[in-house]
N, C-alpha and C. Protein backbone atom coordinates (compact mmCIF):
# COMPACT_ATOMS: atom_id res chain seq x y z
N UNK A 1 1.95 -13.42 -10.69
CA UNK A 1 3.13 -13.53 -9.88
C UNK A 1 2.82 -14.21 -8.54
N UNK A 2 1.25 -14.38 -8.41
CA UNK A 2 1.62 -15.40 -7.10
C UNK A 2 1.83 -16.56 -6.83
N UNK A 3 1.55 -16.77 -8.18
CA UNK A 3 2.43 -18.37 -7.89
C UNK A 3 3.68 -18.69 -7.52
N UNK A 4 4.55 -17.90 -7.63
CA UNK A 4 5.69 -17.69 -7.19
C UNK A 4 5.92 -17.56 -5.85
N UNK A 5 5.36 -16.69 -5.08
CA UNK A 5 4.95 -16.52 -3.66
C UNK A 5 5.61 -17.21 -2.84
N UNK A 6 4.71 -18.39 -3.15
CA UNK A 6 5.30 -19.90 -2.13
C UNK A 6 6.63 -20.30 -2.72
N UNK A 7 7.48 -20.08 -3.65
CA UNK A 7 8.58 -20.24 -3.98
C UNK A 7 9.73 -19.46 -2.89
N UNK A 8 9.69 -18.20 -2.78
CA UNK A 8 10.82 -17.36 -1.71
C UNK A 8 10.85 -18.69 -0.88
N UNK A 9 12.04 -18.89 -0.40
CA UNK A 9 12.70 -19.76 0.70
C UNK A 9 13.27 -21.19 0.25
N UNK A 10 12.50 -21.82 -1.14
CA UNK A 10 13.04 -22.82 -1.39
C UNK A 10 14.55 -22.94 -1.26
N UNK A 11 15.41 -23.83 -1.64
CA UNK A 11 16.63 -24.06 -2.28
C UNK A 11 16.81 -25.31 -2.74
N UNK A 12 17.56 -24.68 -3.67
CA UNK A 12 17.93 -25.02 -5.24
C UNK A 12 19.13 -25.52 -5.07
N UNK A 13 19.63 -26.42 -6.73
CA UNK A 13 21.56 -26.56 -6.59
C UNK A 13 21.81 -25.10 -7.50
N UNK A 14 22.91 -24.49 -7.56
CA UNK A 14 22.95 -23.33 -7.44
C UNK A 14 23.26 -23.25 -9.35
N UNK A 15 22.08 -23.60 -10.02
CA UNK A 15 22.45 -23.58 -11.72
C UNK A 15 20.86 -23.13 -12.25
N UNK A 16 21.34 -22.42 -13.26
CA UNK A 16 19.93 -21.56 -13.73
C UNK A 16 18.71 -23.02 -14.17
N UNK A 17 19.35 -24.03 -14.46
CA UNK A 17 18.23 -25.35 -14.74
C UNK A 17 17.22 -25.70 -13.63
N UNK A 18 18.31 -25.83 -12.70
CA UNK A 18 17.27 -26.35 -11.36
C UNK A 18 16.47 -25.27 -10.85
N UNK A 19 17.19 -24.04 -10.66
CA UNK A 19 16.08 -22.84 -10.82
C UNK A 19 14.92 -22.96 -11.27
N UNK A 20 15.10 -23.06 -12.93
CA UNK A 20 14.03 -22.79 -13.84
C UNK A 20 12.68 -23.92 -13.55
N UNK A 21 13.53 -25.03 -13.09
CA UNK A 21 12.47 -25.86 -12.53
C UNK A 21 11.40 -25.79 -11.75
N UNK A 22 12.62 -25.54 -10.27
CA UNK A 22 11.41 -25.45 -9.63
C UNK A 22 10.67 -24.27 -9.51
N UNK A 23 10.90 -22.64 -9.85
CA UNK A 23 9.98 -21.94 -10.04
C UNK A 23 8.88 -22.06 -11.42
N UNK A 24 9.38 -23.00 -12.63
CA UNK A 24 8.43 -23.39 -13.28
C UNK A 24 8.36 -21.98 -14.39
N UNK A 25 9.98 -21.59 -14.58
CA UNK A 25 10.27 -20.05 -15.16
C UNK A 25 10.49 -20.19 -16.69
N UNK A 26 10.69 -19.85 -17.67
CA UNK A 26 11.52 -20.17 -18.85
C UNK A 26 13.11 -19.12 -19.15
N UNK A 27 13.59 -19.46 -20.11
CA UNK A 27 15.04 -18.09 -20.68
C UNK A 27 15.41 -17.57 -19.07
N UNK A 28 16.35 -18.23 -18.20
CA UNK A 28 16.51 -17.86 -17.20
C UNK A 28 18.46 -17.52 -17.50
N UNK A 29 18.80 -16.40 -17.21
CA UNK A 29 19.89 -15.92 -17.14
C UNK A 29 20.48 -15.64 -15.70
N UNK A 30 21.71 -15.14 -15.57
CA UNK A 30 22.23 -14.66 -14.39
C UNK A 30 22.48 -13.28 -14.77
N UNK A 31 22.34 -12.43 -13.59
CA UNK A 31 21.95 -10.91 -13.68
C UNK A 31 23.08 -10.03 -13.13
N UNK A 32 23.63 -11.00 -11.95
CA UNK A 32 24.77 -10.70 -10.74
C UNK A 32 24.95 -11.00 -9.90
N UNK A 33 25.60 -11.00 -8.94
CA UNK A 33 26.01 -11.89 -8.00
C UNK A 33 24.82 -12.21 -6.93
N UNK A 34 24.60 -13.93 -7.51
CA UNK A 34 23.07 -14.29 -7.18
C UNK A 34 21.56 -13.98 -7.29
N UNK A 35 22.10 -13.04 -8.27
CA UNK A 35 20.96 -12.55 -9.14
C UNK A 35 20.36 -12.80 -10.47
N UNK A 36 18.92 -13.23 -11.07
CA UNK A 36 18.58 -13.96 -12.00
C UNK A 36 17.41 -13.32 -12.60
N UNK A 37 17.44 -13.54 -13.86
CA UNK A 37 16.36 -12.64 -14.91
C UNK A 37 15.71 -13.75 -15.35
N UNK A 38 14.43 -13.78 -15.73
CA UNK A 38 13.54 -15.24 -16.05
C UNK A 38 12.40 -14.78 -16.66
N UNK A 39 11.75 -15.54 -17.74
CA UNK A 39 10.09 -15.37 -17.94
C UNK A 39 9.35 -15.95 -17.21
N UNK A 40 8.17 -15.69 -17.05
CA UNK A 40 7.02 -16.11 -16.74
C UNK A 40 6.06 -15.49 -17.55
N UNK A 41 5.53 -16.48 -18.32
CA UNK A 41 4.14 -16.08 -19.29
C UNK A 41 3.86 -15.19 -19.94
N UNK A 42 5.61 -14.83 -20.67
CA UNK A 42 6.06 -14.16 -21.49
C UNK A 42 6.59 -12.62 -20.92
N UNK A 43 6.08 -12.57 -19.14
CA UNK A 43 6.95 -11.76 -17.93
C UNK A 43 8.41 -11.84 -17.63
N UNK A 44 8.77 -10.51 -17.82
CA UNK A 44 10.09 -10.62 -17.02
C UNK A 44 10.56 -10.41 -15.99
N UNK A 45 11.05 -11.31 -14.96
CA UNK A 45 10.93 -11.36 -13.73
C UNK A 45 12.51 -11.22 -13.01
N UNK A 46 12.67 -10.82 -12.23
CA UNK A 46 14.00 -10.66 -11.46
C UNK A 46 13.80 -11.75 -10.15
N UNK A 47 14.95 -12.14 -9.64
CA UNK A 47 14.82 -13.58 -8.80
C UNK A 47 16.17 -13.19 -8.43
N UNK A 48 15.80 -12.84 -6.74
CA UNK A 48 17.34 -12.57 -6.01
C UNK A 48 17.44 -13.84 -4.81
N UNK A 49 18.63 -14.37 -5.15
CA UNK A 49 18.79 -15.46 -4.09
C UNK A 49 20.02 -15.49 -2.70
N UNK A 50 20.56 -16.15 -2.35
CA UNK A 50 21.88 -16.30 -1.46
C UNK A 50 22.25 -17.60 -1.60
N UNK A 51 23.35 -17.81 -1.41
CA UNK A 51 24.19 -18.83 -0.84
C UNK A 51 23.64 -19.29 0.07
N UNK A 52 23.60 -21.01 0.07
CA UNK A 52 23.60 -21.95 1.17
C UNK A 52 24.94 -22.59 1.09
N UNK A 53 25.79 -22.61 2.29
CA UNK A 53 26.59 -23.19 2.77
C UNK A 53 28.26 -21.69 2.65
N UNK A 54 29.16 -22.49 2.66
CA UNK A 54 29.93 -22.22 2.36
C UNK A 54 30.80 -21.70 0.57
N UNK A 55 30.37 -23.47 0.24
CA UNK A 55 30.65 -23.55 -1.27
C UNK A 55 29.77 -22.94 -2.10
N UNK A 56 28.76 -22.75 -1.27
CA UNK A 56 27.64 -22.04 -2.86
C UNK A 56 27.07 -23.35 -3.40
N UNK A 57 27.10 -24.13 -3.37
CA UNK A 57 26.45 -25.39 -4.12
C UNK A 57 25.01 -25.41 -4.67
N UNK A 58 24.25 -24.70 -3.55
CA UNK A 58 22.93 -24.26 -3.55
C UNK A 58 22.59 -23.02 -3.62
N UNK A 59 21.26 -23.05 -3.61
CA UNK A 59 20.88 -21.30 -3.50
C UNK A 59 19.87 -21.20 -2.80
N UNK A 60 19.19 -20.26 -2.21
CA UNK A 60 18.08 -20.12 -1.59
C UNK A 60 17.41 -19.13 -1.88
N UNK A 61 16.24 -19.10 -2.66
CA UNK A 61 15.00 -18.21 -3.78
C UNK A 61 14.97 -16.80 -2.03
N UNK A 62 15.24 -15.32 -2.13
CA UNK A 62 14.84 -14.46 -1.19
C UNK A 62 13.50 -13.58 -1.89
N UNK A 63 13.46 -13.47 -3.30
CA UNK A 63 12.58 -12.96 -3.59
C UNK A 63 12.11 -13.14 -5.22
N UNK A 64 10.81 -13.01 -5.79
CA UNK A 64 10.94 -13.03 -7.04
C UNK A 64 9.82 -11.84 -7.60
N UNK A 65 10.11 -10.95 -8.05
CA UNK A 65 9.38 -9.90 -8.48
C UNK A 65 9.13 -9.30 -9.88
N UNK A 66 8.44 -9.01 -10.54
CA UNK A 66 8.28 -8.27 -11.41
C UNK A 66 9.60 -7.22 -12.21
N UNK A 67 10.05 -7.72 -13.14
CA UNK A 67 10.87 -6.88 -13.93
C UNK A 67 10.61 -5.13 -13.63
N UNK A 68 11.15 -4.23 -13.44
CA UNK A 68 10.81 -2.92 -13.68
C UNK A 68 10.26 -2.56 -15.17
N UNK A 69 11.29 -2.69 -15.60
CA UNK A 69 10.32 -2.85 -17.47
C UNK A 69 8.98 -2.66 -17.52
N UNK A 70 9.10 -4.27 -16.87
CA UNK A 70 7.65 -4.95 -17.44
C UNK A 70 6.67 -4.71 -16.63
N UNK A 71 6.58 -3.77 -15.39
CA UNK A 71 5.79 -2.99 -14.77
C UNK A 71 4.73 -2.11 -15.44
N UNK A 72 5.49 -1.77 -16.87
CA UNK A 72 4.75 -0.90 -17.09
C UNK A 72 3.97 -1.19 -18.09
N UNK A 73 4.11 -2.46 -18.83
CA UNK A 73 3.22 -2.90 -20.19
C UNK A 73 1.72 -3.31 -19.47
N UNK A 74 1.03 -3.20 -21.10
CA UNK A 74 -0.43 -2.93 -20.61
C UNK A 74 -0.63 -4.47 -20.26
N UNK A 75 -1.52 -4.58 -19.42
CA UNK A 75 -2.44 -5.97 -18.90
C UNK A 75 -1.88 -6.34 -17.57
N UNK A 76 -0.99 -5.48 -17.10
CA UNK A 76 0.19 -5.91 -15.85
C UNK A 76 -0.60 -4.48 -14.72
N UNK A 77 -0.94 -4.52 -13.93
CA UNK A 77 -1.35 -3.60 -13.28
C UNK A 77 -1.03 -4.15 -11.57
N UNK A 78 -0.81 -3.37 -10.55
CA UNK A 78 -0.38 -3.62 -9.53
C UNK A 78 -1.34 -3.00 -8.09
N UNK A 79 -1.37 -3.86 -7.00
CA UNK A 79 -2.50 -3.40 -5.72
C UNK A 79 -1.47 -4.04 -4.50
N UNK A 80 -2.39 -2.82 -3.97
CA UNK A 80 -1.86 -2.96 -2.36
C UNK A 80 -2.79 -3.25 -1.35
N UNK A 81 -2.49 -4.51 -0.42
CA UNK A 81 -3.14 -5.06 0.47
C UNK A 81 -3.04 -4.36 1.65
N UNK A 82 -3.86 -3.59 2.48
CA UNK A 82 -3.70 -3.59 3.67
C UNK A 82 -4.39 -3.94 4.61
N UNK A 83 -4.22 -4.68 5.84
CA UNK A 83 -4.37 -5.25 7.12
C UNK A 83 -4.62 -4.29 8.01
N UNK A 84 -5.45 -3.53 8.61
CA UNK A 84 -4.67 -2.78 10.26
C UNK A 84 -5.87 -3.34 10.74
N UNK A 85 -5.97 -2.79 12.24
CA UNK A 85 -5.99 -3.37 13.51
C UNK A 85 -6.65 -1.96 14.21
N UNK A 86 -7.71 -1.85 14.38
CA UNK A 86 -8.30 -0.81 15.33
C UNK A 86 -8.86 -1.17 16.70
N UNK A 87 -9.01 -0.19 17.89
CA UNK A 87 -9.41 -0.52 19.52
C UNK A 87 -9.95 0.78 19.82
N UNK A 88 -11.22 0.21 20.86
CA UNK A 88 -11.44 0.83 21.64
C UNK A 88 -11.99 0.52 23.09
N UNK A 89 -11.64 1.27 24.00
CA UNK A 89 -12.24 0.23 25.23
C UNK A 89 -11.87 -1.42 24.99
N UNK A 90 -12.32 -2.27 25.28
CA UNK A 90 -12.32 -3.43 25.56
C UNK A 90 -12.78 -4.11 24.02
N UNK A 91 -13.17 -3.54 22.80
CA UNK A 91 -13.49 -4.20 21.71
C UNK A 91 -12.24 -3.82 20.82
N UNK A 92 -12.22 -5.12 19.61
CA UNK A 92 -10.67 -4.27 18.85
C UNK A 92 -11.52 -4.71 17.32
N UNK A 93 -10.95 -4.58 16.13
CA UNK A 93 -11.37 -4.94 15.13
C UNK A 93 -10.10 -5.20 13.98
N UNK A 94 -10.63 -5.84 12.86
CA UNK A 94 -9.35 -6.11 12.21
C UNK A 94 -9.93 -5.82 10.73
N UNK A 95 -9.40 -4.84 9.65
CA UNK A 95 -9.74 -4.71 8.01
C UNK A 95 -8.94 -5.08 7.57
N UNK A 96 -9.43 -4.96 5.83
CA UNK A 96 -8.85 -5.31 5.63
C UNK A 96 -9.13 -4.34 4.04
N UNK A 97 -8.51 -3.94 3.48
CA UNK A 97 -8.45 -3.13 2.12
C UNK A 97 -7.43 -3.44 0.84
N UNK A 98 -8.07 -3.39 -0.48
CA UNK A 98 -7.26 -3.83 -1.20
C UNK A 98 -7.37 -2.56 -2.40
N UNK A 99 -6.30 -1.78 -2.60
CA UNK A 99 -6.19 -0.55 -3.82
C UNK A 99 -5.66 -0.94 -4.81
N UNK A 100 -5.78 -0.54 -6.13
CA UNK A 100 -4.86 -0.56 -7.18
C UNK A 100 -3.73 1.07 -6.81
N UNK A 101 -2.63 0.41 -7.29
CA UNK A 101 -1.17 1.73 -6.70
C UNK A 101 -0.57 1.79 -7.95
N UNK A 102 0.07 3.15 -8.69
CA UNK A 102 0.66 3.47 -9.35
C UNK A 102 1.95 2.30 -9.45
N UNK A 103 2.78 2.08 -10.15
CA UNK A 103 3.92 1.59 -10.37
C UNK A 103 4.75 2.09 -9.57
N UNK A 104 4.72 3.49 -9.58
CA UNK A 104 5.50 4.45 -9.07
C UNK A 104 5.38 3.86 -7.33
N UNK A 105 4.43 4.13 -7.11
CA UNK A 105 4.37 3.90 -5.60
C UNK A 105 4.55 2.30 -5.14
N UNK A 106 4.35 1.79 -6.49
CA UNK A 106 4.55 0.25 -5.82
C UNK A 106 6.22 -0.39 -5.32
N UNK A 107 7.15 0.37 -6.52
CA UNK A 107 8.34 0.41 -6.34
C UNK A 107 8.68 1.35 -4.86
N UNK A 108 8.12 2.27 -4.38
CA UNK A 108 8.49 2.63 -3.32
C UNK A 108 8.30 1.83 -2.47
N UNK A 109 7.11 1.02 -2.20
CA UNK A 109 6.64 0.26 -0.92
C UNK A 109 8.02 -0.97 -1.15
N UNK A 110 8.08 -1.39 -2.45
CA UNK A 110 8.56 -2.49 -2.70
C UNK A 110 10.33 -2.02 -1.67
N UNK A 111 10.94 -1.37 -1.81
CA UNK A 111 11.63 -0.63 -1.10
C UNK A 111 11.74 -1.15 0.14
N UNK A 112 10.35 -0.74 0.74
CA UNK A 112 10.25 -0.88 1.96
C UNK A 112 9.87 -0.05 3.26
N UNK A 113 9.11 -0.33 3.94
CA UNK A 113 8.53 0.77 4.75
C UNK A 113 9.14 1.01 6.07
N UNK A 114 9.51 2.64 6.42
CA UNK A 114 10.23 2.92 7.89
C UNK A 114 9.33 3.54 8.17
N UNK A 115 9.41 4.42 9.27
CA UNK A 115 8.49 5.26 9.61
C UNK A 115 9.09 6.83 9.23
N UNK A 116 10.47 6.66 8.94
CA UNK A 116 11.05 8.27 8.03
C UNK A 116 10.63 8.07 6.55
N UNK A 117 9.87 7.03 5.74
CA UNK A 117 9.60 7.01 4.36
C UNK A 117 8.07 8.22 4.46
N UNK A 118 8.14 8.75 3.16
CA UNK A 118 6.90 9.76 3.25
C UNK A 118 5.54 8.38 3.06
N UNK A 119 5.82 7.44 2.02
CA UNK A 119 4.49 6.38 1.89
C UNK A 119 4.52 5.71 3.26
N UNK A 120 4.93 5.72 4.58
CA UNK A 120 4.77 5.12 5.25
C UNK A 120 3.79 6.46 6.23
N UNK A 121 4.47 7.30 6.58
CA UNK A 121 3.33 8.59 6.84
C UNK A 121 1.99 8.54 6.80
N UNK A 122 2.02 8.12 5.00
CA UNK A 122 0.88 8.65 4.45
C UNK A 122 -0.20 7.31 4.68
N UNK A 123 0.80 6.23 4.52
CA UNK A 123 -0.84 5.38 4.98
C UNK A 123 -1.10 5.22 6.20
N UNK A 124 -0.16 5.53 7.41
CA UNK A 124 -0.34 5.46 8.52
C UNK A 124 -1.52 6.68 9.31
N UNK A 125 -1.56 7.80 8.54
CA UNK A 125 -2.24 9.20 8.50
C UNK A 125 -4.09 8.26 7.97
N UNK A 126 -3.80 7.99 6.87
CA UNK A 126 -4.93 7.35 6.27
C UNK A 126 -5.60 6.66 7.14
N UNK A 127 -4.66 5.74 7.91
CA UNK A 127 -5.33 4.37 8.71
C UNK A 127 -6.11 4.85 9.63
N UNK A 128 -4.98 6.02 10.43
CA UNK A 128 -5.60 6.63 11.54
C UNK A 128 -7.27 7.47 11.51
N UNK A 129 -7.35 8.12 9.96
CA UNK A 129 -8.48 8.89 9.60
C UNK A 129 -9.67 7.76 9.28
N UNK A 130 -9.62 6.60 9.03
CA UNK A 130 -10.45 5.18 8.80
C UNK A 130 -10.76 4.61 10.00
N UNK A 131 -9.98 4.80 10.97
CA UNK A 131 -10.44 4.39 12.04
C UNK A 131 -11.65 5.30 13.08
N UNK A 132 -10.75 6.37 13.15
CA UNK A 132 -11.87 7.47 13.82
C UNK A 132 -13.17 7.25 12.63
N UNK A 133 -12.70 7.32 11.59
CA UNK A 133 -14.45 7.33 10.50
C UNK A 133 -15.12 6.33 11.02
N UNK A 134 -14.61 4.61 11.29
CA UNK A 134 -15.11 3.90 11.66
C UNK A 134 -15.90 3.72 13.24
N UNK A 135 -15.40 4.83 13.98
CA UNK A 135 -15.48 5.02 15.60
C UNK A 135 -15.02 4.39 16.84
N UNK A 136 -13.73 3.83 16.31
CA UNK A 136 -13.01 3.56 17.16
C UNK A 136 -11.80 4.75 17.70
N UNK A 137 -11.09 4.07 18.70
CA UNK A 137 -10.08 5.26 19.53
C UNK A 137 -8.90 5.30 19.41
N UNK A 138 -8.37 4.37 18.47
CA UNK A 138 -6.96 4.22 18.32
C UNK A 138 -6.95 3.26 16.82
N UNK A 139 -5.22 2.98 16.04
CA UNK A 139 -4.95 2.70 15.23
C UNK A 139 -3.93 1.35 15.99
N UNK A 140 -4.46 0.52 15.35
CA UNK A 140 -3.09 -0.71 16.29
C UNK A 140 -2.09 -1.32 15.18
N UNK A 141 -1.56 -2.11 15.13
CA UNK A 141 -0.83 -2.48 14.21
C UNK A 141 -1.38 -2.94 12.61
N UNK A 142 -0.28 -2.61 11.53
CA UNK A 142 -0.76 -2.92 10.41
C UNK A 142 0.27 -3.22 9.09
N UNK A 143 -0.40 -3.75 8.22
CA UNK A 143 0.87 -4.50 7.16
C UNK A 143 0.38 -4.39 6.32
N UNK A 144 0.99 -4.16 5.24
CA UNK A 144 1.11 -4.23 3.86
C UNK A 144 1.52 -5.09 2.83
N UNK A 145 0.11 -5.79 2.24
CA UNK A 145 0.78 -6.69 0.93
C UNK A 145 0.84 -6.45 -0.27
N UNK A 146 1.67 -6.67 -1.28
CA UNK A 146 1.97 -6.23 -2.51
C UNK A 146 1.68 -7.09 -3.22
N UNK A 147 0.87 -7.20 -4.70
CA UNK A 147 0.64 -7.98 -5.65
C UNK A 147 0.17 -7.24 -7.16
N UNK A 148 0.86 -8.05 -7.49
CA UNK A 148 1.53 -7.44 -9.65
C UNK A 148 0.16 -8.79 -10.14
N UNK A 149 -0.26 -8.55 -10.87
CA UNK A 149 -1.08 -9.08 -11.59
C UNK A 149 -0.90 -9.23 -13.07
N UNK A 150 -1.64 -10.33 -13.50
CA UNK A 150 -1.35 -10.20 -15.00
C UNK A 150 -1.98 -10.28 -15.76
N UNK A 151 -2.43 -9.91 -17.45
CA UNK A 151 -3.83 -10.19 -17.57
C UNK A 151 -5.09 -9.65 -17.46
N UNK A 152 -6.38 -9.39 -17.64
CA UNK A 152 -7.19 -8.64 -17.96
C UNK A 152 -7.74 -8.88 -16.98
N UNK A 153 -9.23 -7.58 -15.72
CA UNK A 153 -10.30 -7.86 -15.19
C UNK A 153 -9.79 -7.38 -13.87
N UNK A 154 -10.49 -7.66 -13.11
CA UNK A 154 -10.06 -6.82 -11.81
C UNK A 154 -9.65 -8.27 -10.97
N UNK A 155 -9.24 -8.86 -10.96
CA UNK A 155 -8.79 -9.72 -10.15
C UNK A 155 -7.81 -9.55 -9.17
């Protein structure tokens, strides 16, 4: 799915062909209002877009993700990137960590993170306990990337 990645933001004329093009998708349907179901490499993928302009003529790709389904078939496994940012005194440092995450939890992040979500708590609790392990004095800012994989090996 990361090839897709660099796809969010394009726009398209607003017809499942030119779609299918330029994300390079196959069997591309409409799902709902600006919403689109597609393969990829025999994946089923969801593709939510918007309106450009007034008329709709175009579309503009906002996201393309992993089918729920197809989350769960074997060879498809999913990880979470995280970034934070530790300080102390006058030195700061920057990690960087990459987990494999339940489905379950990936659909939560996928959601989206507040600071009232319990997965936002919990890695923020984490970060903070990685940092003191590491011996610094504080936790500074940090982000989370999501990636569905496909295919065999730890990649």
């Amino acid at each position: 799915m990361e090839v897709l990645k660099e796809k969010v933001g394009k726009v398209v004329p607003n017809d499942g062909l030119s779609l299918a093009r330029e994300l390079g998708v196959t069997d591309v349907w409409h799902a709902g209002n600006f919403q689109f179901g597609a393969r990829l490499w025999g994946v089923e993928v969801d593709i939510a877009t918007e309106p450009v302009g007034e008329e709709a003529e175009e579309i503009r790709v906002l996201s393309v993700r992993m089918s729920d389904k197809d989350l769960h078939r074997q060879g498809i496994y999913t990880k979470v990137g995280i970034t934070y940012h530790m300080h102390k005194k006058s030195e700061s440092a920057e990690t960087f960590i990459e987990l494999p995450i339940s489905t379950k939890r990936y659909k939560e992040l996928l959601e989206g993170l507040t600071p009232k979500s319990r997965v936002w708590n919990t890695v923020n609790d984490v970060l903070k306990q990685l940092t003191y392990l590491q011996g610094y004095d504080g936790l500074g800012s940090w982000s989370i990337e999501l990636t569905v994989k496909t295919g065999e090996g730890d990649n």
